[in-house]
Protein backbone atom coordinates (compact mmCIF):
# COMPACT_ATOMS: atom_id res chain seq x y z
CA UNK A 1 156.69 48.49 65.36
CA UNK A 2 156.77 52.26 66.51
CA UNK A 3 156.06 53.89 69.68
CA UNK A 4 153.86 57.23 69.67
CA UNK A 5 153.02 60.05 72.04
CA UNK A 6 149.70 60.21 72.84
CA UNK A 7 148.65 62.86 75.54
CA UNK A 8 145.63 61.72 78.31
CA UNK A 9 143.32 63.62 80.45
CA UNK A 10 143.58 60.99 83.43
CA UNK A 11 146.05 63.11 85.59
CA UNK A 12 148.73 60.44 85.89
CA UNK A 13 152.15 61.98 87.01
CA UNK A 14 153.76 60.54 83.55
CA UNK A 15 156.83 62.26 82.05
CA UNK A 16 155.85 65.13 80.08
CA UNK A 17 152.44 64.36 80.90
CA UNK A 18 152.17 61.48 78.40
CA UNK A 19 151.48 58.05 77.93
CA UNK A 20 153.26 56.35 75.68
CA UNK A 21 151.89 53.04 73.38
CA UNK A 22 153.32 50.34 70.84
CA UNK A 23 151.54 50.23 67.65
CA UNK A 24 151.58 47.61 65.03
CA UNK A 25 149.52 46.92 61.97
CA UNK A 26 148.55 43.52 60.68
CA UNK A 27 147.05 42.28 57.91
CA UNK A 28 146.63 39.86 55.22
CA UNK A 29 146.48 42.68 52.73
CA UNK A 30 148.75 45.43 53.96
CA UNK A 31 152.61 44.77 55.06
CA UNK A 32 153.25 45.15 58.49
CA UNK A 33 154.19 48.42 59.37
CA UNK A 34 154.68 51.00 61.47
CA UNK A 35 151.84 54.00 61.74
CA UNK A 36 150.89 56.62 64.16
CA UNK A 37 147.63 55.79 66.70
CA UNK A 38 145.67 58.64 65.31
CA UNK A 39 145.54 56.61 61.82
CA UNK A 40 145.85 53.53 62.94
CA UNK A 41 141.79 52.35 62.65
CA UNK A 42 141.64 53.88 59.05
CA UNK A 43 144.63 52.47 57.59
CA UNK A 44 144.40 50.30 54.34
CA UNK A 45 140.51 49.53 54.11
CA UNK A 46 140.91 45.80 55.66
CA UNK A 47 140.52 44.49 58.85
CA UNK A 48 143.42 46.26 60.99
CA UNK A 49 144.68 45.13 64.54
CA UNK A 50 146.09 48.24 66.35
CA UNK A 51 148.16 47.97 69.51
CA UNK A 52 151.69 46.71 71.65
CA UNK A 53 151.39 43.64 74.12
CA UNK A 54 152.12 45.81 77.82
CA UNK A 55 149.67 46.22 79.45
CA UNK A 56 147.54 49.27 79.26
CA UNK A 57 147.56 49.27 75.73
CA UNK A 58 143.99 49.54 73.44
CA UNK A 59 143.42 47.17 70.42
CA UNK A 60 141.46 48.32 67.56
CA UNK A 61 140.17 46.63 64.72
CA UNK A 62 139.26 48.65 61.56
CA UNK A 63 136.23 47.02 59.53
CA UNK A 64 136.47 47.16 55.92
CA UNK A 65 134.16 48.91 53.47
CA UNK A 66 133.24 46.10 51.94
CA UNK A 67 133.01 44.09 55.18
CA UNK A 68 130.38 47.06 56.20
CA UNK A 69 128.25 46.39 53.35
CA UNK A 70 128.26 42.93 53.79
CA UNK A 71 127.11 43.11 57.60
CA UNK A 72 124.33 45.61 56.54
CA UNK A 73 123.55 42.70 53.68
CA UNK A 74 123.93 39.67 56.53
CA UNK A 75 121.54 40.95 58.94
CA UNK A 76 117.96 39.76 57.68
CA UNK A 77 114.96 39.88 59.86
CA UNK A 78 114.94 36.00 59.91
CA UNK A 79 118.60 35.93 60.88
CA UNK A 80 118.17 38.90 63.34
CA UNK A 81 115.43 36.85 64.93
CA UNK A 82 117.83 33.79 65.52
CA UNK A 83 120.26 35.51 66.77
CA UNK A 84 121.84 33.98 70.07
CA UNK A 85 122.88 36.11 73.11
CA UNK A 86 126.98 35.58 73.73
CA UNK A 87 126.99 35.18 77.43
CA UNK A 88 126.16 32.48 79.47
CA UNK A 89 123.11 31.57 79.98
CA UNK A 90 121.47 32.60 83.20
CA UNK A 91 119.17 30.80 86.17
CA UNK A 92 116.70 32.15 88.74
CA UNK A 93 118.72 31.45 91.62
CA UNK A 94 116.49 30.72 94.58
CA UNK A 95 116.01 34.49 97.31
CA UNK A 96 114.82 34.17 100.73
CA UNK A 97 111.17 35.97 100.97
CA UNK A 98 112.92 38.88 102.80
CA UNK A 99 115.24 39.60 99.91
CA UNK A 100 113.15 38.56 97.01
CA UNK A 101 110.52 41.90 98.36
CA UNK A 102 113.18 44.03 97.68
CA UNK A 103 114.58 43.24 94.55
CA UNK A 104 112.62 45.23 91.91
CA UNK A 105 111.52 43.43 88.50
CA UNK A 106 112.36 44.49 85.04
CA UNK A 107 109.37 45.63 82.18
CA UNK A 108 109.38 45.43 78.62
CA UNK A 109 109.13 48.54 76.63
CA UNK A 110 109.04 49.62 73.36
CA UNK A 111 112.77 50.98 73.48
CA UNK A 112 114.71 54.51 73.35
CA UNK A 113 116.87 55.97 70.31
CA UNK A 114 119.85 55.57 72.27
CA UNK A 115 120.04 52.03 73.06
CA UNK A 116 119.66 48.84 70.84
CA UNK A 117 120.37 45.25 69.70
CA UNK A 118 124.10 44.90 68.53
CA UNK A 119 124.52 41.96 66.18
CA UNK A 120 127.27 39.67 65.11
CA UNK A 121 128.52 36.44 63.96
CA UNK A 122 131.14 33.78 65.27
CA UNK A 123 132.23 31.23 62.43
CA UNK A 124 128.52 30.43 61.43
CA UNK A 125 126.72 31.48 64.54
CA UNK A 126 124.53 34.45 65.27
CA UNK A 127 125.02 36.53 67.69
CA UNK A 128 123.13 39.68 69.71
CA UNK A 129 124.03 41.68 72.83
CA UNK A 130 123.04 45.27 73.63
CA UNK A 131 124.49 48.44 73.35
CA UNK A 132 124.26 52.07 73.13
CA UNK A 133 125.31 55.56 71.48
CA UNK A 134 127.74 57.40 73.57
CA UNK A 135 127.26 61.02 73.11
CA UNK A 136 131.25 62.56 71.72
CA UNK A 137 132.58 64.94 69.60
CA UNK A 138 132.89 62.88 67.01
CA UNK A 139 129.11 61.63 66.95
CA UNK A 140 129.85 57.68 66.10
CA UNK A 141 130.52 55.98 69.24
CA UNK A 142 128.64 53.31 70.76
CA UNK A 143 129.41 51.34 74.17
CA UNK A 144 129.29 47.85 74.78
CA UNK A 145 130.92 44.81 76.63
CA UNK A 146 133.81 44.10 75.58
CA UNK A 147 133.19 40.13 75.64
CA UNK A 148 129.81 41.52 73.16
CA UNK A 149 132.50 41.84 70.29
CA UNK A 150 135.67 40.08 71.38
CA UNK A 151 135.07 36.20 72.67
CA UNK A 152 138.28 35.08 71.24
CA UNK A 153 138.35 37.11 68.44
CA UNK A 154 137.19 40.13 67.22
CA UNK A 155 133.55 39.24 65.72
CA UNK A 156 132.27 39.27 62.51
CA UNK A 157 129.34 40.93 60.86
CA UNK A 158 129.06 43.59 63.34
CA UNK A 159 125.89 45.98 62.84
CA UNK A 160 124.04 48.08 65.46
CA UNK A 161 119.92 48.44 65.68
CA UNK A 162 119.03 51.33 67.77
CA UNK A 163 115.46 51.09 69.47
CA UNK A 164 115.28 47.56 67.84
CA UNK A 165 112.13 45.79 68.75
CA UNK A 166 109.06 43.89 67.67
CA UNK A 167 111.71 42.92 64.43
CA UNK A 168 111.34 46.72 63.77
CA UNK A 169 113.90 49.36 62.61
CA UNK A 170 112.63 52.34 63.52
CA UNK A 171 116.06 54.02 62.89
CA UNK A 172 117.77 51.39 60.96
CA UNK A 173 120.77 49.47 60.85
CA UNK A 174 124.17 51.05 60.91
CA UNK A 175 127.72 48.94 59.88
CA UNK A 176 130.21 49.16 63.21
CA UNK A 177 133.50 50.41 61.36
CA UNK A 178 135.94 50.14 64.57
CA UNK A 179 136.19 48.22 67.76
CA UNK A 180 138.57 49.09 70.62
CA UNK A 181 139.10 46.99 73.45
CA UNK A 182 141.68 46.64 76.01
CA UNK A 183 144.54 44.55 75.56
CA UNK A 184 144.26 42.51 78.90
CA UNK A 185 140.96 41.99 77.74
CA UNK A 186 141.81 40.36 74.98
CA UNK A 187 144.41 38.54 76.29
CA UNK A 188 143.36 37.47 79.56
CA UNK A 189 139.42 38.39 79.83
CA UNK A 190 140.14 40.33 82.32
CA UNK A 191 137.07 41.27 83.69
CA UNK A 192 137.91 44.60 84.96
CA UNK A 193 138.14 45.44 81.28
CA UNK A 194 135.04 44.00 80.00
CA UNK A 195 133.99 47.61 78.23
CA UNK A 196 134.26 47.82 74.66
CA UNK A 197 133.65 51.11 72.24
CA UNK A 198 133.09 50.92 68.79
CA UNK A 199 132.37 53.57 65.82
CA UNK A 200 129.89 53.43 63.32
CA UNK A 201 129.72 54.42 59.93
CA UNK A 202 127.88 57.29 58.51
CA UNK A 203 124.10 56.50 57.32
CA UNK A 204 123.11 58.77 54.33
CA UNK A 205 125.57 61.19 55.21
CA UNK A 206 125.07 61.65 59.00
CA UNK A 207 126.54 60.49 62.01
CA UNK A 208 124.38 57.65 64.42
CA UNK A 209 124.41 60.84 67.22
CA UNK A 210 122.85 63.40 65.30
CA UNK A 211 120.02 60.95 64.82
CA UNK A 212 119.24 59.04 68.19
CA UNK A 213 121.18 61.54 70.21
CA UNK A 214 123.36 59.66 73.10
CA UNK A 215 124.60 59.63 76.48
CA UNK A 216 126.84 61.16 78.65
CA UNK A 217 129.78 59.34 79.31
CA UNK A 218 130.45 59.62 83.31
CA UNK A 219 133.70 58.08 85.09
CA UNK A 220 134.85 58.03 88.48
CA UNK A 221 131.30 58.45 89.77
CA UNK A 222 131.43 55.90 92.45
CA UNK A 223 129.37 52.49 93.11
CA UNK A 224 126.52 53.92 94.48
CA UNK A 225 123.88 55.31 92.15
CA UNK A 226 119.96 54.99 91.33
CA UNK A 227 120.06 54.04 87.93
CA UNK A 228 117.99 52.70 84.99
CA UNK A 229 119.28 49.93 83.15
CA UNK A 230 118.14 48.88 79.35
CA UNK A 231 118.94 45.26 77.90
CA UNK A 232 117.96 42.94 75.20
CA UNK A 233 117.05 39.55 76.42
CA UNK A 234 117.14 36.88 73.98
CA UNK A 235 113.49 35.46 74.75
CA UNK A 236 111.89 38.78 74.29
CA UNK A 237 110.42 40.76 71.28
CA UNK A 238 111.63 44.37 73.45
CA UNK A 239 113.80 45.58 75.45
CA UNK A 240 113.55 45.52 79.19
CA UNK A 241 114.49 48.35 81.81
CA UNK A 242 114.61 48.61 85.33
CA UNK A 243 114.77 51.42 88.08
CA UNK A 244 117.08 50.07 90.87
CA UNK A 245 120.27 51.17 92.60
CA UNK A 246 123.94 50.19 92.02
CA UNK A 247 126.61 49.51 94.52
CA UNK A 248 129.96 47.88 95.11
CA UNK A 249 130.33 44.58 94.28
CA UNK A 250 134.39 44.32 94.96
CA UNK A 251 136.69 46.43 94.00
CA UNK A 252 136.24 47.88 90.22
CA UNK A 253 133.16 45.65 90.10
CA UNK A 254 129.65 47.55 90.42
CA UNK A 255 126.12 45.60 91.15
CA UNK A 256 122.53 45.45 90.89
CA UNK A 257 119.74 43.45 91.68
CA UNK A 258 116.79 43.48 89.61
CA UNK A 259 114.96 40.38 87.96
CA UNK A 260 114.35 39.77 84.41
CA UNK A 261 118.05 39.93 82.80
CA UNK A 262 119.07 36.99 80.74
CA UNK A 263 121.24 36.24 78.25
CA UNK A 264 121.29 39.02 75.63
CA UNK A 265 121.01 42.23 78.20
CA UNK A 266 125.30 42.01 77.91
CA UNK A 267 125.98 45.54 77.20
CA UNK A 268 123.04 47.20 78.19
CA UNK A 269 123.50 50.49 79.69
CA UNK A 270 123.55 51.39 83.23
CA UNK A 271 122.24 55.10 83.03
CA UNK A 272 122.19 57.79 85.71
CA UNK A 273 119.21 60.65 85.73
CA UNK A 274 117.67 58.87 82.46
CA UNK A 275 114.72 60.41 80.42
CA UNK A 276 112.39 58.19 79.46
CA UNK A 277 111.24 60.44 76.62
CA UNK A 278 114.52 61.11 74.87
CA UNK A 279 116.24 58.23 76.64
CA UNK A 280 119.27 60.65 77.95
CA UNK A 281 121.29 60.56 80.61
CA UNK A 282 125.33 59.39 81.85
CA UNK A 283 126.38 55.79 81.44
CA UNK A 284 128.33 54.71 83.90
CA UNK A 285 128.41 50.82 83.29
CA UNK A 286 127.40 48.32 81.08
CA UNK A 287 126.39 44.77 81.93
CA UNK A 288 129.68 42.42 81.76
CA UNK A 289 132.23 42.40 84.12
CA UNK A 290 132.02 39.19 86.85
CA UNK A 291 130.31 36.47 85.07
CA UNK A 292 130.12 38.43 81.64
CA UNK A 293 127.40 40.12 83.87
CA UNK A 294 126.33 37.86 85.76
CA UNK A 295 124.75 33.72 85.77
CA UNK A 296 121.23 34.83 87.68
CA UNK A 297 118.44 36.68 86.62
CA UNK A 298 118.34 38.59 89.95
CA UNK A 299 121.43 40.26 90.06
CA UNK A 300 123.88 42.16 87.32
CA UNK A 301 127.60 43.51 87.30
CA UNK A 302 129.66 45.76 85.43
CA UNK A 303 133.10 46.55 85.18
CA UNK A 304 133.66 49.79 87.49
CA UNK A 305 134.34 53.46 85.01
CA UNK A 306 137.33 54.50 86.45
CA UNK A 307 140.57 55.43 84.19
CA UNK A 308 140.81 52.46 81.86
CA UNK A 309 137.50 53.02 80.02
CA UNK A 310 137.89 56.62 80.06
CA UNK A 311 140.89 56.26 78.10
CA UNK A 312 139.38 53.66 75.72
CA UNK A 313 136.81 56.41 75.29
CA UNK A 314 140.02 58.72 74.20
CA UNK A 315 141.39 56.03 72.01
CA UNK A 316 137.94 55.29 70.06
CA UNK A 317 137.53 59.15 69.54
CA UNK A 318 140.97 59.82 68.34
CA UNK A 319 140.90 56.87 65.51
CA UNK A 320 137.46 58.12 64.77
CA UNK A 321 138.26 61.76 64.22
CA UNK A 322 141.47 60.88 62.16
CA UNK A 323 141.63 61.54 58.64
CA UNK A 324 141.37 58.07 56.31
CA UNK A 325 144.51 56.75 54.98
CA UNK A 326 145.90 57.31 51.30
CA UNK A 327 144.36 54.62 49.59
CA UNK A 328 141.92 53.58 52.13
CA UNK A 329 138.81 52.20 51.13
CA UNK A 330 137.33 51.94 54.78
């Protein structure tokens, strides 16, 4: 067990101007030890839990080489096709005529470059949410919800599909090598920490960015927004979107009404001034949250971006821009 300083941009009126964090790493093939949180997700080439138990601290789980390869391997078009959504699954609750005129209905599309179908398995079941790339220095991050990667446990088999539909690959399939959570998410599904970020792995020498391009990050934007929002439903060959607006749903919980979003659409993007040509924009939600999104196909959540995810950001860039371990193989 150690304790590091690790400096944040969130303006908190902290000693020195710091935050600091408990960091442990476990493992079935490296002794537990103490290491610092910029090399905690690259330690040791095996899966590696990173974090303290107070609250306020990020997990991260480092995804071996091997374990990489043998996600990439996994994911076969039959197997993508059978691939279960991991929320709930949702109803079309009953509107009033009044309501039900307002409430604008989702289309299928062939998909943007900067969103996809993230895939991954629980003991021997198959699952898919959505996802997508998160425009950083370091080029690999994608966004998610958290309860996409981390049920009760971290997930196995975790690979992301950009633009993924019709069973196509237009820009392939790329190994997730790091998933950061919350810990109160992972200890109490706390839904006001249902955001997830993850890093990918490098696909014949470039990062996922450089390739789809991604989207601004925005926090502390408020509830109400017009937005377009991207999911994955589990009934459909392609992805749906939507043009709606988002507002308050209580506090650090955002909503939206629009029809069409089952199971599978966990994750998708909520995206401010979006380009339906490149697919650009700010994300400033992703479905989860209240009902892991929500139990009707009428109306969506999403945990409010405020300070937490911001900082999860900060965590997921840090372990991704650290140098790999002596040794590593990850």
């Amino acid at each position: 067990m150690g304790r590091v300083r690790v400096f944040w941009r969130n303006g908190a009126r902290l000693t020195g101007g710091a935050r600091w964090l408990k960091v442990v790493v476990v493992s079935a093939a490296v002794a537990v030890a103490a290491v610092p949180l910029m090399g905690a997700g690259r330690a040791g080439g095996a899966p590696v839990p990173v974090g303290g138990g107070e609250p306020g601290t990020a997990v991260g789980y480092h995804v071996s080489a091997a374990e990489q390869r043998a996600a990439l391997a996994y994911w076969t078009p039959a197997r993508m096709a059978a691939a279960q959504a991991t929320a709930v699954p949702q109803v079309a609750t009953a509107q009033n005529g009044k309501m039900a005129k307002k409430i604008p209905k989702s289309v299928h599309f062939a998909g943007v470059p900067t969103v996809g179908a993230l895939f991954s398995t629980t003991g021997s079941k198959a699952h898919f949410c959505s996802a997508s790339v998160v425009d950083s220095p370091v080029g690999d991050i994608i966004v998610t919800a958290a309860h996409c990667v981390d049920g009760n446990g971290f997930g196995k088999n975790i690979a992301y599909a950009p633009e993924y539909h019709n069973k196509l690959l237009p820009y392939h399939m790329w190994a997730v090598q790091g998933i950061y959570v919350w810990k109160t998410w992972q200890t109490k599904h706390d839904i006001n920490m249902d955001v997830a970020f993850l890093t990918v792995s490098p696909l014949d020498g470039r990062e996922i960015q450089a390739v789809t391009g991604g989207l601004r990050a925005g926090f502390m934007l408020g509830y109400l927004q017009t937005i377009e929002v991207i999911g994955y439903n589990d009934t459909d060959s392609e992805p749906s979107r939507c043009l709606t607006n988002s507002f308050k749903f209580t506090t650090n919980q955002m909503e939206f009404y629009c029809t069409g979003y089952w199971t599978g659409t966990s994750g998708g993007p909520w995206i401010i001034g979006y380009n339906g040509k490149t697919g650009s924009g700010t994300v400033f939600g992703v479905i989860g949250g209240y009902e892991r999104g929500g139990d009707t196909n009428w109306a969506s959540y999403s945990s409010f971006f405020g300070v937490d995810p911001r900082d999860l950001l900060e965590v997921a860039e840090k372990a991704a821009a650290a140098p790999a371990s002596p040794g590593s193989t990850g």
